[in-house]
C-alpha atoms as a PDB file:
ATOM      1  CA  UNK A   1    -114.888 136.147 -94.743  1.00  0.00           C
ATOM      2  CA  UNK A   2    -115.570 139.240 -92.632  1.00  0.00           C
ATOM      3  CA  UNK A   3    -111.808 138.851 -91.321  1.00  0.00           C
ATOM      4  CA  UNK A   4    -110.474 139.289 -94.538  1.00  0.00           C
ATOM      5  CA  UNK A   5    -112.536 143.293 -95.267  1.00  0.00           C
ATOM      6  CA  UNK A   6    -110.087 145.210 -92.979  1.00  0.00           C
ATOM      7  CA  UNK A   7    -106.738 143.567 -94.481  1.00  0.00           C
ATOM      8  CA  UNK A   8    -108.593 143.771 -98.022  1.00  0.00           C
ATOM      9  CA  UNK A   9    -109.491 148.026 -97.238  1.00  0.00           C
ATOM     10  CA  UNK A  10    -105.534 148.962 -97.097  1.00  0.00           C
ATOM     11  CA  UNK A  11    -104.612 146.824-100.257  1.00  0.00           C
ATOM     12  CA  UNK A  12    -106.078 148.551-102.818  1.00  0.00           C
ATOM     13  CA  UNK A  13    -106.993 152.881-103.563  1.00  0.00           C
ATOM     14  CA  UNK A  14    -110.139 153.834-103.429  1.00  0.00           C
ATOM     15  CA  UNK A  15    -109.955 156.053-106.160  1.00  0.00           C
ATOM     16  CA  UNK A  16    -108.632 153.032-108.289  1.00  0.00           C
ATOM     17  CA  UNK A  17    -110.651 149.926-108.424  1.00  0.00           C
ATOM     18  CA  UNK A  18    -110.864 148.050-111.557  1.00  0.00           C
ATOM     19  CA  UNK A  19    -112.782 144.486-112.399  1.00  0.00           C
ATOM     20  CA  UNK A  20    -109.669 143.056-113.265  1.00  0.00           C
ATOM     21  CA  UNK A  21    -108.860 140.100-115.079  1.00  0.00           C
ATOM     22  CA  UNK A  22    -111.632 137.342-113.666  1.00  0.00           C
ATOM     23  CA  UNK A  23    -114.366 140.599-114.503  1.00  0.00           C
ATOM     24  CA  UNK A  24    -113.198 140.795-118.344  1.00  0.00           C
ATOM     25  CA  UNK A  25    -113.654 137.036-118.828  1.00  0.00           C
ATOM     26  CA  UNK A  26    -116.616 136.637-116.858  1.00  0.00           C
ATOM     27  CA  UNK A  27    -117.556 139.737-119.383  1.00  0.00           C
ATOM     28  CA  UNK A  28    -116.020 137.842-122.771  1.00  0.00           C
ATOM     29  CA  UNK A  29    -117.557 134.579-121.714  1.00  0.00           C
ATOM     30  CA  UNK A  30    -121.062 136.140-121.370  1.00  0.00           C
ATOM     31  CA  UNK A  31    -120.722 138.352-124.583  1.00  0.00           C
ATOM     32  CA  UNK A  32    -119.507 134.926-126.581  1.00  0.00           C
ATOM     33  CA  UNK A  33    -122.621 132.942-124.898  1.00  0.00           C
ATOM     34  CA  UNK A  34    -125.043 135.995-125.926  1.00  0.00           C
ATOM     35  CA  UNK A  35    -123.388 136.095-129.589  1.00  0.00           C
ATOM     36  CA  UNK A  36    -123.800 132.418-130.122  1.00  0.00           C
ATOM     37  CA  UNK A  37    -127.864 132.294-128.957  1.00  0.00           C
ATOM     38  CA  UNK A  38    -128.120 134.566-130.970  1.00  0.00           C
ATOM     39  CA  UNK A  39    -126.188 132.914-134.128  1.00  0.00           C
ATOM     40  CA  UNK A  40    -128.714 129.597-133.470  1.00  0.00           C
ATOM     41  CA  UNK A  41    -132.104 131.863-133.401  1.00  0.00           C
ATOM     42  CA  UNK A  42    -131.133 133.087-136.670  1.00  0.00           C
ATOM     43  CA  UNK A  43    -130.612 129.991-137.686  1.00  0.00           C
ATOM     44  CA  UNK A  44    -133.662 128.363-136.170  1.00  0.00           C
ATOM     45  CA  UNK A  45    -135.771 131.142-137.313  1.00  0.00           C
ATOM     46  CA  UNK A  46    -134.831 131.004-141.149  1.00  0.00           C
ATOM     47  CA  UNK A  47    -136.253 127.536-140.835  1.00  0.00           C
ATOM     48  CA  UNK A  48    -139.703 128.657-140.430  1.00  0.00           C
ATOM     49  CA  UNK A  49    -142.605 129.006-142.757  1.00  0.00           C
ATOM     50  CA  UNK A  50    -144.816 131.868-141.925  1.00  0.00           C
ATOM     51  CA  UNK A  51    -147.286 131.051-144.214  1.00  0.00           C
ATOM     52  CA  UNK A  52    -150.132 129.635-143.044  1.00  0.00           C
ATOM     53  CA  UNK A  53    -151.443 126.877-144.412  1.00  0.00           C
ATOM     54  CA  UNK A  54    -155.399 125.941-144.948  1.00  0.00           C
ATOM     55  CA  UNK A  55    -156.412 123.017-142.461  1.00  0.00           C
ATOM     56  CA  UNK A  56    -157.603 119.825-144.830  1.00  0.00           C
ATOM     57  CA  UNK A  57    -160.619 119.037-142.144  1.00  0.00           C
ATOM     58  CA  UNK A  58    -162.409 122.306-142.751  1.00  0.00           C
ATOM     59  CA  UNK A  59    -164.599 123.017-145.779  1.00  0.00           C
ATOM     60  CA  UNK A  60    -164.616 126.562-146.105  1.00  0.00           C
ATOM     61  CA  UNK A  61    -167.878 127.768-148.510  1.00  0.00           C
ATOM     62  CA  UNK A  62    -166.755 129.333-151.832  1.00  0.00           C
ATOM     63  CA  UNK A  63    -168.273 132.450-151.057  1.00  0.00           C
ATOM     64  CA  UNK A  64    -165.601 133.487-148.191  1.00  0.00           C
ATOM     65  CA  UNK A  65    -165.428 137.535-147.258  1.00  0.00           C
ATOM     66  CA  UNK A  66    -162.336 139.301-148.410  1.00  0.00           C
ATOM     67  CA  UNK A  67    -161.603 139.179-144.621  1.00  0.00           C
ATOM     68  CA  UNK A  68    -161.269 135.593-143.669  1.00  0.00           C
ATOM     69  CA  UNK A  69    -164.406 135.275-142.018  1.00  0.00           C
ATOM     70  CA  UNK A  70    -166.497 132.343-143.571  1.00  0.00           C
ATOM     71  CA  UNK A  71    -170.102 133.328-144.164  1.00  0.00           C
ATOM     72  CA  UNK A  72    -172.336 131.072-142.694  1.00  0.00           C
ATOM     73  CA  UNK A  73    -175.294 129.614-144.443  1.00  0.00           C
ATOM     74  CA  UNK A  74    -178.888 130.850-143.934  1.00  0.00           C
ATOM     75  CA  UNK A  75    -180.803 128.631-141.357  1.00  0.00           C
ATOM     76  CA  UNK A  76    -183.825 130.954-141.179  1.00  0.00           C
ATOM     77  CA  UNK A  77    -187.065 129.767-142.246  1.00  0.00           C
ATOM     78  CA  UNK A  78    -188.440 129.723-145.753  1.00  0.00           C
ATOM     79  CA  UNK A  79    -189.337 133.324-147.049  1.00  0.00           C
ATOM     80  CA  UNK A  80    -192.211 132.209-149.544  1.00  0.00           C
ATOM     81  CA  UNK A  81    -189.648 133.007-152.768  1.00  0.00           C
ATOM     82  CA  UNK A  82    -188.497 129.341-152.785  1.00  0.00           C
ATOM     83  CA  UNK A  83    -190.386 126.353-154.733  1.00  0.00           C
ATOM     84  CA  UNK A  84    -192.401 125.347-152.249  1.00  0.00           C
ATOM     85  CA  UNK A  85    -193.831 126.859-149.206  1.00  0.00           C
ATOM     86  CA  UNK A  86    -194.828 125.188-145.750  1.00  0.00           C
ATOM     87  CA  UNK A  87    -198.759 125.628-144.341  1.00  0.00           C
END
């Protein structure tokens, strides 16, 4: 390979050099590769449902926070105001 650089160096200008033919379809095939991943994301993404659905396993209390967060029941003891009180 290195015997071809000095025959290669008085073939061409310097102030001329150009991809050529094999750099525009290297260029085309990459631009037609991008184009059609593209193409299939779109259609892969149109295909998903972004709204999230409740999971069936999880009973979530009727009293819920406006921000998601369940509230969790009391498990403190007693405060007297109940029916009956522990001695």
């Amino acid at each position: 390979m290195t015997q071809l650089v000095p025959l290669a160096a008085d073939s061409f200008d310097k102030n001329k050099v150009t991809p050529g033919i094999l750099g525009f379809i290297v260029f085309a095939a990459l631009a037609i590769g991008v184009w059609a991943l593209m193409k299939s994301m779109n259609r892969h993404m149109g295909k998903v449902s972004f709204e999230e659905e409740p999971d069936p396993d999880v009973e979530v209390p009727a009293q819920a926070s406006a921000v998601g967060r369940p509230k969790t029941p009391a498990t403190t003891e007693p405060t007297g105001e109940g029916p009956a009180k522990k001695a």
